[in-house]
PDB file of N, CA and C in Angstrom:
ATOM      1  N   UNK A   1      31.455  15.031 -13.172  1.00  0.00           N
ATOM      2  CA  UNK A   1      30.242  15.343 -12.445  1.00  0.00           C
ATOM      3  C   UNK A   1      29.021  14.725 -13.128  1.00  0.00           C
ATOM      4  N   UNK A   2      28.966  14.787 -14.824  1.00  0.00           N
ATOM      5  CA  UNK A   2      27.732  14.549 -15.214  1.00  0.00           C
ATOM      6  C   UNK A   2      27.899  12.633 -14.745  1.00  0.00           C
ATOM      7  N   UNK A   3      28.965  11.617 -14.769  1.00  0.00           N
ATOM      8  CA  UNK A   3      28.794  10.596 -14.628  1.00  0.00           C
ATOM      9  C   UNK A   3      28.670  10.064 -13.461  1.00  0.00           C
ATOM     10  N   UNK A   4      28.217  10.759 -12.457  1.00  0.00           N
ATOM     11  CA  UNK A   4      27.885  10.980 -10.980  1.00  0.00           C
ATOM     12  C   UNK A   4      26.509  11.158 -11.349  1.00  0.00           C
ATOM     13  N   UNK A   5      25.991  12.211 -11.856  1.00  0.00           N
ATOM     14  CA  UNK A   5      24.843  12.968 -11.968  1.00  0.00           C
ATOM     15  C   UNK A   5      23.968  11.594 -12.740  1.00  0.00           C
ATOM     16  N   UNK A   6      24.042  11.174 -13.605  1.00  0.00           N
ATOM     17  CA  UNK A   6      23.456  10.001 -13.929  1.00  0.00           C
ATOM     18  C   UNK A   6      22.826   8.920 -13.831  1.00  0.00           C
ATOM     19  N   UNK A   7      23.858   8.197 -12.709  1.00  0.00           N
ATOM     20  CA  UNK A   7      22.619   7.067 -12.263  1.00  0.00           C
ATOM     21  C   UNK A   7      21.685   7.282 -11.041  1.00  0.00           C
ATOM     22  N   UNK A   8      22.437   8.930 -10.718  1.00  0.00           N
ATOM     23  CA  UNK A   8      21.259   9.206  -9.520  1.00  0.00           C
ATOM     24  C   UNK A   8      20.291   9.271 -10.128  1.00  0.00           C
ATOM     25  N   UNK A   9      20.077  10.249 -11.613  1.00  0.00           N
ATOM     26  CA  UNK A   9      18.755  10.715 -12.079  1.00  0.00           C
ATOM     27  C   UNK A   9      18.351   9.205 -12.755  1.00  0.00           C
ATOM     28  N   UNK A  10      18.508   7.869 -13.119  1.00  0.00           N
ATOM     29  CA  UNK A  10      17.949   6.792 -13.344  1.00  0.00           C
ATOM     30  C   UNK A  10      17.141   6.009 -12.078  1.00  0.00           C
ATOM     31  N   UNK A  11      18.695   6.155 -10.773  1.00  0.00           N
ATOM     32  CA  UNK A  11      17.570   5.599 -10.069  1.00  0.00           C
ATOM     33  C   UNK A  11      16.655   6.223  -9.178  1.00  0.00           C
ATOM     34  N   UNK A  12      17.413   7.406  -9.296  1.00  0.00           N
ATOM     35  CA  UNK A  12      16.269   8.348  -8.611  1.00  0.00           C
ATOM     36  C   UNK A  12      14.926   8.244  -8.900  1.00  0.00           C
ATOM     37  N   UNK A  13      14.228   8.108 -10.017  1.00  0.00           N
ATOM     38  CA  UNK A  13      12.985   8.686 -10.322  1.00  0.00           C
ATOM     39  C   UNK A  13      12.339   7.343 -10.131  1.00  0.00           C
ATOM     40  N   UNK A  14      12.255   5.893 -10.232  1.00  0.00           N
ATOM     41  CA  UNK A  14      12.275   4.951  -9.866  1.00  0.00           C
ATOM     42  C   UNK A  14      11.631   4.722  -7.865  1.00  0.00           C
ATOM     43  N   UNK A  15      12.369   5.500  -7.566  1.00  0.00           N
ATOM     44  CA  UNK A  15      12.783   5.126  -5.951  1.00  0.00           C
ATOM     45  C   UNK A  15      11.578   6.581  -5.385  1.00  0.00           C
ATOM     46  N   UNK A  16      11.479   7.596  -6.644  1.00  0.00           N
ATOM     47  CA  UNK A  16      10.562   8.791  -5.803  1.00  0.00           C
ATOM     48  C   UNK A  16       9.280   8.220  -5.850  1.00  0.00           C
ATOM     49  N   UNK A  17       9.181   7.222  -7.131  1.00  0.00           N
ATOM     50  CA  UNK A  17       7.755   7.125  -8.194  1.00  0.00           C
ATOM     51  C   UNK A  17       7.293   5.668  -7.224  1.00  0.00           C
ATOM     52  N   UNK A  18       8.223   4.984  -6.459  1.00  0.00           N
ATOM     53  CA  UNK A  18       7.856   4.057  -5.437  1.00  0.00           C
ATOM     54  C   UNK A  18       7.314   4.239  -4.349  1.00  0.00           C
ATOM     55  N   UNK A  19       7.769   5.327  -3.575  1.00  0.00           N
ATOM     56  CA  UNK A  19       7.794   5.915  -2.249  1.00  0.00           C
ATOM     57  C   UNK A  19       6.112   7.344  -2.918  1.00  0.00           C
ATOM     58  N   UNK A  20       5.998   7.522  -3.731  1.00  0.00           N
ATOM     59  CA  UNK A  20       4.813   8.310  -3.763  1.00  0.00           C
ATOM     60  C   UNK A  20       3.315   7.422  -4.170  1.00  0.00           C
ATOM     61  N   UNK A  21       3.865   6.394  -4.657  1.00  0.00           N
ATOM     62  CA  UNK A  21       2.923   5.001  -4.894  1.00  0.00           C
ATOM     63  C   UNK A  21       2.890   4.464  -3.614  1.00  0.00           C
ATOM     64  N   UNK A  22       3.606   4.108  -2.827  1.00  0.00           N
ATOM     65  CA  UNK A  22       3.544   3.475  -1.527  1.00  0.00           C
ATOM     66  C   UNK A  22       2.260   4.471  -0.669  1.00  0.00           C
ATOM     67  N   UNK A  23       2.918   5.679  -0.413  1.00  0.00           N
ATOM     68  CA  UNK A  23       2.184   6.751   0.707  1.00  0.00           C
ATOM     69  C   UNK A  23       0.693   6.739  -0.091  1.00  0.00           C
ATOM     70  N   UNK A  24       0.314   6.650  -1.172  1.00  0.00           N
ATOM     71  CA  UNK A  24      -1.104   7.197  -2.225  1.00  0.00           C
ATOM     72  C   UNK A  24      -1.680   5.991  -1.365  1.00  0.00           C
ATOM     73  N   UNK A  25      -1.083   4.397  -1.892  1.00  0.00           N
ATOM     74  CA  UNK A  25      -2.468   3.658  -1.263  1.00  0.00           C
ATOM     75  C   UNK A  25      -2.224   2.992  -0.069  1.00  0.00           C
ATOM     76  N   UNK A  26      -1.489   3.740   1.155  1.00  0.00           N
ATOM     77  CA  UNK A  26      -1.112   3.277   2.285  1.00  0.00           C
ATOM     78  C   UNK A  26      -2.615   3.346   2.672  1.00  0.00           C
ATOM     79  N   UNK A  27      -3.368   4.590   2.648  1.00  0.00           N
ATOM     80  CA  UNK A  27      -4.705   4.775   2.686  1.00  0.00           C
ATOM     81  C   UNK A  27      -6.042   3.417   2.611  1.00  0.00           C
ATOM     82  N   UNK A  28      -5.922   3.203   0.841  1.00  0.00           N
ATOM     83  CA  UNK A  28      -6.770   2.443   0.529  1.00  0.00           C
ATOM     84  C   UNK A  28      -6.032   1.352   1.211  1.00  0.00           C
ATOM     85  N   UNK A  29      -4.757   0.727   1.452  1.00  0.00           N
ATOM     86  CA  UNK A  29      -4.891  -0.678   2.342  1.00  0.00           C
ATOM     87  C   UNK A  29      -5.235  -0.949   3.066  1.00  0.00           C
ATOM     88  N   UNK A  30      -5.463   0.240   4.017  1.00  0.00           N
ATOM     89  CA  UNK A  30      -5.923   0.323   5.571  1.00  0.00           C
ATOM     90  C   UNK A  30      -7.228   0.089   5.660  1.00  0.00           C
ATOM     91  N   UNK A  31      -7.969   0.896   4.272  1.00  0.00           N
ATOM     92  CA  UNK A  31      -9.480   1.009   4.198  1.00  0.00           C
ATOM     93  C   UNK A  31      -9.827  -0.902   4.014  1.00  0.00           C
ATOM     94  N   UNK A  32      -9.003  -1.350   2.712  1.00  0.00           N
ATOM     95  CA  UNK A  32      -9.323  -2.407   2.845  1.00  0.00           C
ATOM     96  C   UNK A  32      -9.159  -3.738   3.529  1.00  0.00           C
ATOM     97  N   UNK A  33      -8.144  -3.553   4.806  1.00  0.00           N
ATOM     98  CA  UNK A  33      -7.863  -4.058   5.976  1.00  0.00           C
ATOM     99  C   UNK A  33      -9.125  -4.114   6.949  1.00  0.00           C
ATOM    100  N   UNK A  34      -9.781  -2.778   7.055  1.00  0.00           N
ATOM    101  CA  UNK A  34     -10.667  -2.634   7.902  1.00  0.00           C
ATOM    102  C   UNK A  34     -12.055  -3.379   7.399  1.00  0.00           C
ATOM    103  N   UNK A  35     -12.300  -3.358   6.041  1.00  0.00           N
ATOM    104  CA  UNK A  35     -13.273  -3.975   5.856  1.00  0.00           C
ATOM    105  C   UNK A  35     -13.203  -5.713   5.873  1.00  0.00           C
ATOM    106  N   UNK A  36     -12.066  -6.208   5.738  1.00  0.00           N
ATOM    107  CA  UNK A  36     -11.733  -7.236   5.653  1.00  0.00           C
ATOM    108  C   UNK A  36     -11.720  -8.011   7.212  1.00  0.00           C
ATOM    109  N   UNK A  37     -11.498  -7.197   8.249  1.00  0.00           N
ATOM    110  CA  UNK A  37     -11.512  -7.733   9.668  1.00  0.00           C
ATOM    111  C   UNK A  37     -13.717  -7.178   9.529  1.00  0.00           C
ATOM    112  N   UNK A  38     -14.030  -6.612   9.377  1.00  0.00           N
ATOM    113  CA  UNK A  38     -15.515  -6.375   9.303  1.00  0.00           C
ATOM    114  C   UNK A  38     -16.188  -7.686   9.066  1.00  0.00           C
ATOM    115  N   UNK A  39     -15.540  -8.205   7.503  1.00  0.00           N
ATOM    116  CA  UNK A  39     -16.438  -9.394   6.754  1.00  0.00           C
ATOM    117  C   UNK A  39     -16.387 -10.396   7.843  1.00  0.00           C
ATOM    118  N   UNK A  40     -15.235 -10.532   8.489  1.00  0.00           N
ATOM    119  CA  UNK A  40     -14.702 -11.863   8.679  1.00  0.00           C
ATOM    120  C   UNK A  40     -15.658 -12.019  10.380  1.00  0.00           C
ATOM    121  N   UNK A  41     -15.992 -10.363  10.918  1.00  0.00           N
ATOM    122  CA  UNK A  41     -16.502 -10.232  12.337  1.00  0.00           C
ATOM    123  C   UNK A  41     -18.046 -10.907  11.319  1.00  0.00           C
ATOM    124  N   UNK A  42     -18.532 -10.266  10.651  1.00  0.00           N
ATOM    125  CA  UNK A  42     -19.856 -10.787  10.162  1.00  0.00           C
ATOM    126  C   UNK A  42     -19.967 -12.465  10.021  1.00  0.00           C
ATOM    127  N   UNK A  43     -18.906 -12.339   9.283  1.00  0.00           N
ATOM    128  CA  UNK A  43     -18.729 -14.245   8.716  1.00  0.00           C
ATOM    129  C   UNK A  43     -18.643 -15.210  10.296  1.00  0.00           C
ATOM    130  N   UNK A  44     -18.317 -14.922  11.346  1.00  0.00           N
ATOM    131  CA  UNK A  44     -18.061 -14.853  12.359  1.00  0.00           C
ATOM    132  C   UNK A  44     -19.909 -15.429  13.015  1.00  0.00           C
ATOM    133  N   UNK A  45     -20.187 -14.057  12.991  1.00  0.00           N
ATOM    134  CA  UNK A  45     -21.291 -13.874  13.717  1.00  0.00           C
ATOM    135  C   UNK A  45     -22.753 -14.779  13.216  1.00  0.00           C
ATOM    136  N   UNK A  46     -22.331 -14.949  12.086  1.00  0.00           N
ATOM    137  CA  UNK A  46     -23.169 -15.774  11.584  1.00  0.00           C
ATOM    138  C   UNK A  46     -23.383 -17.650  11.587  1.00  0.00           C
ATOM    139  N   UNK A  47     -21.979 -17.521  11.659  1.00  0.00           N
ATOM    140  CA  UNK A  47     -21.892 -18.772  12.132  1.00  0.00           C
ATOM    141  C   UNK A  47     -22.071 -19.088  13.496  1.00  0.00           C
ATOM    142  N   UNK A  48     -22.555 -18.514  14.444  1.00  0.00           N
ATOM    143  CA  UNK A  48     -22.435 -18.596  15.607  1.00  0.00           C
ATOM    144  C   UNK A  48     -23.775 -18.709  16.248  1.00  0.00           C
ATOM    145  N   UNK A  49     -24.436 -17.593  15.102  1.00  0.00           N
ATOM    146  CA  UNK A  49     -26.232 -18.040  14.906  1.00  0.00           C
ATOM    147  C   UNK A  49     -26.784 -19.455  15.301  1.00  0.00           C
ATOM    148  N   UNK A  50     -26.461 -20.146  14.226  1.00  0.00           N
ATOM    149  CA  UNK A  50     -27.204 -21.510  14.067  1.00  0.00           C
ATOM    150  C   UNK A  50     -26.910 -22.474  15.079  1.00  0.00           C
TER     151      UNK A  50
END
């Protein structure tokens, strides 16, 4: 049992510590997605000025 029990708990903590890093800055990517289609509407608009 314990040599069963083993490489779950190696790769387990690996695979939780990924998936709780993933969901944390699913957030901030989005935030910085949105600002990034923003710059590009500005960068956009400006050129369109002249």
């Amino acid at each position: 049992m314990n040599e069963l029990l083993n490489p779950v708990a190696n790769l387990g903590f690996p695979i939780v510590l990924s998936v709780y890093l993933l969901v944390r800055l699913e957030g901030k990517i989005d935030t910085l997605s949105a600002s990034l289609q923003d710059l590009a509407r500005s960068i956009e608009g400006m050129t369109t000025e002249k």
